[in-house]
C-alpha atoms as a PDB file:
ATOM      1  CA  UNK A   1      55.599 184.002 191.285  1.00  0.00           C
ATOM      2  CA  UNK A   2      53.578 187.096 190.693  1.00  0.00           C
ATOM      3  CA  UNK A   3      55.281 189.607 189.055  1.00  0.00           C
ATOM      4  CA  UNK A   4      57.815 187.571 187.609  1.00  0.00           C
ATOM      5  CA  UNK A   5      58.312 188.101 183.824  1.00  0.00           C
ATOM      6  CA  UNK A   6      59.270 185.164 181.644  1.00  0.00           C
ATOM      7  CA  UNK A   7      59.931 186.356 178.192  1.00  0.00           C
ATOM      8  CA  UNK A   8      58.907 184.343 175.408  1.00  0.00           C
ATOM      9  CA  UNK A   9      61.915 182.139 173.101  1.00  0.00           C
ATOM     10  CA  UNK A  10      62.579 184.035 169.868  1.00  0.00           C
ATOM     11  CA  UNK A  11      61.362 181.914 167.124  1.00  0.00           C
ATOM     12  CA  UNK A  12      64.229 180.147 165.489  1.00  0.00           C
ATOM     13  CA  UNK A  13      65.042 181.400 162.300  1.00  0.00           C
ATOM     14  CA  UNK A  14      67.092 179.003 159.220  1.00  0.00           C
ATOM     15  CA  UNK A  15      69.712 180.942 157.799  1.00  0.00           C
ATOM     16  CA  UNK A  16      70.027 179.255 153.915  1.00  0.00           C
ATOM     17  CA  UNK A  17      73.362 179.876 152.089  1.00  0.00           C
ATOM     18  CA  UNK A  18      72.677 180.985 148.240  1.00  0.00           C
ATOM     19  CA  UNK A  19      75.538 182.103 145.925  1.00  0.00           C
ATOM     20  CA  UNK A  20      77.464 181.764 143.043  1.00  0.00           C
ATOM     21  CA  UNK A  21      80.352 179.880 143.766  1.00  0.00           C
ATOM     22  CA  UNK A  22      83.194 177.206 142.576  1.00  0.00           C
ATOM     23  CA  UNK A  23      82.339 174.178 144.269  1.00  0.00           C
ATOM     24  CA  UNK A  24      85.005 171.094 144.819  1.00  0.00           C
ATOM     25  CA  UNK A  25      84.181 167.838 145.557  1.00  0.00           C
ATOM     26  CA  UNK A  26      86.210 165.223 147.069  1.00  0.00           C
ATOM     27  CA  UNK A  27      86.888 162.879 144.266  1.00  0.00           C
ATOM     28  CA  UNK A  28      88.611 165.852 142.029  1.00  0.00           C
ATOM     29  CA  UNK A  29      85.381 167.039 140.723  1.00  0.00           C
ATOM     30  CA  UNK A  30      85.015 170.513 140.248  1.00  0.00           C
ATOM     31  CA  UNK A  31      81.680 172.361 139.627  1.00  0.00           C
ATOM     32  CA  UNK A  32      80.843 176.423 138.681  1.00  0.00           C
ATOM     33  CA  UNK A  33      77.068 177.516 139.081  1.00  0.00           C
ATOM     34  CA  UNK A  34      74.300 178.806 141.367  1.00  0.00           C
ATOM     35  CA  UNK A  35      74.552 177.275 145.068  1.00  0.00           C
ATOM     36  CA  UNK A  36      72.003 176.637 147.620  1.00  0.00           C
ATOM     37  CA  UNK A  37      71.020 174.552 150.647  1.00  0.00           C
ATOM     38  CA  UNK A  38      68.168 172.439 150.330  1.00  0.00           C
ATOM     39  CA  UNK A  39      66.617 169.401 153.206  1.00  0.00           C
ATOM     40  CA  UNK A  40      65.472 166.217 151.080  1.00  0.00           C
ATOM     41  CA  UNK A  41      64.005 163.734 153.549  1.00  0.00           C
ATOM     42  CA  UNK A  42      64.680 165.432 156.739  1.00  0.00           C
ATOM     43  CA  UNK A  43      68.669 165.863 155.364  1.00  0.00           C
ATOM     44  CA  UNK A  44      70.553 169.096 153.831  1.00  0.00           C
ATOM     45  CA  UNK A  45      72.006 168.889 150.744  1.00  0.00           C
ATOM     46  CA  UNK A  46      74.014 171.290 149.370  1.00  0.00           C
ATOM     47  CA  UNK A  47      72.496 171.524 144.988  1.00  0.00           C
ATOM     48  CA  UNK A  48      74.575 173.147 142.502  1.00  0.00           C
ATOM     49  CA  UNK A  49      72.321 174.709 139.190  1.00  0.00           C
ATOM     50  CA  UNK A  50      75.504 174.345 137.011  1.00  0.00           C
ATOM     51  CA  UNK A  51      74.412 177.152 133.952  1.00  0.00           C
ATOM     52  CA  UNK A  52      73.817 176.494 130.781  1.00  0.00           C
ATOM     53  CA  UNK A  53      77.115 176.595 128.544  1.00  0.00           C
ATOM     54  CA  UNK A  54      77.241 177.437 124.758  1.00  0.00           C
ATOM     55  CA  UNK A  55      75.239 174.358 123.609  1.00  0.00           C
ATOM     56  CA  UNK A  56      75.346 172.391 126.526  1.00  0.00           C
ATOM     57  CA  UNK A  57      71.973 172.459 128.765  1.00  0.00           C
ATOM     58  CA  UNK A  58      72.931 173.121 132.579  1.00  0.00           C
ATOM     59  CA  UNK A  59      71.830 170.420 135.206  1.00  0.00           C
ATOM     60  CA  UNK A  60      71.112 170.273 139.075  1.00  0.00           C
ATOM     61  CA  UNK A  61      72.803 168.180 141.697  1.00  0.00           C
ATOM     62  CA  UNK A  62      72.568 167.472 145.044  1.00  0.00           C
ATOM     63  CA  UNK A  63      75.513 166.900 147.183  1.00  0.00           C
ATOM     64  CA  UNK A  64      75.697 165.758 151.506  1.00  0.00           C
ATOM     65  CA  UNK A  65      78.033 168.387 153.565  1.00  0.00           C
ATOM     66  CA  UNK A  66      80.448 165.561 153.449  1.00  0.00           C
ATOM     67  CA  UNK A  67      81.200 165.062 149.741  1.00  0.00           C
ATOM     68  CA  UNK A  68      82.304 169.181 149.774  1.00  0.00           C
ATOM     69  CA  UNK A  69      85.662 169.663 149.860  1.00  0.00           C
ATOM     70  CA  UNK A  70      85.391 173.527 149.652  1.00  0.00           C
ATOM     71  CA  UNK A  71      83.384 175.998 148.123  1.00  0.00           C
ATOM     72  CA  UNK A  72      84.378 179.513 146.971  1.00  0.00           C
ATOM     73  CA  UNK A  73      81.501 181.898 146.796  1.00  0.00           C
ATOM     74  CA  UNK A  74      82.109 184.014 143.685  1.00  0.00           C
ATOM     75  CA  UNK A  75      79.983 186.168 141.517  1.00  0.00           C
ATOM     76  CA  UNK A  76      78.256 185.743 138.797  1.00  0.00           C
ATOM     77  CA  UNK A  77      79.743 186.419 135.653  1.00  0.00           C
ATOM     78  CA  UNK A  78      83.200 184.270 137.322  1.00  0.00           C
ATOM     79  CA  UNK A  79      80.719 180.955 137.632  1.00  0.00           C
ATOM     80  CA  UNK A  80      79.802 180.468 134.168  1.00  0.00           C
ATOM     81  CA  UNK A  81      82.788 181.797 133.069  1.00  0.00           C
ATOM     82  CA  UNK A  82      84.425 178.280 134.943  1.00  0.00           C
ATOM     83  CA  UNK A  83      81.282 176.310 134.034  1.00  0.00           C
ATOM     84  CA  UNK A  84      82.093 178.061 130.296  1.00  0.00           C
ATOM     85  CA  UNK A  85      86.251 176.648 130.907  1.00  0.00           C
ATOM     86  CA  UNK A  86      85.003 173.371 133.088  1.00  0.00           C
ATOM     87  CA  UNK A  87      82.422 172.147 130.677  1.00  0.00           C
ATOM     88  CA  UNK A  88      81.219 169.603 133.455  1.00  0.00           C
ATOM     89  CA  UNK A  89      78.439 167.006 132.712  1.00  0.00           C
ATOM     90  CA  UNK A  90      75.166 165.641 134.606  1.00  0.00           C
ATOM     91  CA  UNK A  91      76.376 162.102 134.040  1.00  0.00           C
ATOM     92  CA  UNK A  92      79.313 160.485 132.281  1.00  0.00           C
ATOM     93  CA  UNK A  93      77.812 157.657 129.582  1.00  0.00           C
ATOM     94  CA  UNK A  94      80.183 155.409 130.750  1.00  0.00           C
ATOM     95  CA  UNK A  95      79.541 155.706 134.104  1.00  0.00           C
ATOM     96  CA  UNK A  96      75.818 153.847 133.482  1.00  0.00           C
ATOM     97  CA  UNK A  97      75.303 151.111 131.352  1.00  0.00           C
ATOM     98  CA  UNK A  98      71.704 151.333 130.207  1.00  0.00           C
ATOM     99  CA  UNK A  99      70.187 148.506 127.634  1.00  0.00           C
ATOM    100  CA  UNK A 100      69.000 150.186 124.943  1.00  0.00           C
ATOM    101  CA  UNK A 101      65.633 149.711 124.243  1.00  0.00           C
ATOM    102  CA  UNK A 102      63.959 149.061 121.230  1.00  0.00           C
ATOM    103  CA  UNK A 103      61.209 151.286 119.568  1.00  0.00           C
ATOM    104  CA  UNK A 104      57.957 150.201 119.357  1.00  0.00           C
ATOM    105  CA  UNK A 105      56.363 149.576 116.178  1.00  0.00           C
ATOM    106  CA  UNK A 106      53.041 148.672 114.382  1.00  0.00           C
ATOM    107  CA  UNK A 107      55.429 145.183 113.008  1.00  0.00           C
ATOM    108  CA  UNK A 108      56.429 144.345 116.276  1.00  0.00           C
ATOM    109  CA  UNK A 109      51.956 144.040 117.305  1.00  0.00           C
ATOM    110  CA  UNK A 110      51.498 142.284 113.963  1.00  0.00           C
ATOM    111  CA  UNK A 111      54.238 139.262 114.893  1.00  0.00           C
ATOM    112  CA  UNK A 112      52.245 138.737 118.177  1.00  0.00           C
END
């Protein structure tokens, strides 16, 4: 009708969570670092950048909504202080059992 005004839809706007938090896992895993939602293949995942501690290089992982068992946003210096205490790891070695593979070397071209 004339005169009528239809306003236009607000664009949608993502709010993304990012924070420094504990996060626990179902399982009885317990992680400390930098939190933040991320989509991979259409899906959110929640990744954890667990810091760097003493001589142990930090790591990334990716986690579905339904692995979390709860997360406690905390600050900073309280994250690696628990990654510092938790002294998690990317992967145990026990956990995969990888063949180990041999070197390559200048004998192993003159046998063939």
């Amino acid at each position: 009708m004339a005169g009528d005004h239809i306003e236009p839809e607000a664009p949608q706007t993502v709010t993304t969570f990012e924070a420094w938090a504990i996060l626990e896992l179902f399982g009885h895993n317990i992680l400390a670092g930098k939190v933040s939602e991320q989509i991979i293949a259409g899906q959110g995942f929640l990744r954890i950048d667990v810091p760097d501690v003493d001589s142990q290089k930090g790591f990334t992982k990716f986690y579905g909504p339904k692995a979390i068992y709860s997360l406690t946003p905390t600050d900073e210096a309280t994250a690696r202080a628990a990654a510092r205490r938790m002294r998690a790891v990317p992967i145990e070695p026990w956990k995969i059992n990888l063949p180990q593979i041999a070197e390559h070397t200048e004998d192993d071209d003159e046998r063939r």
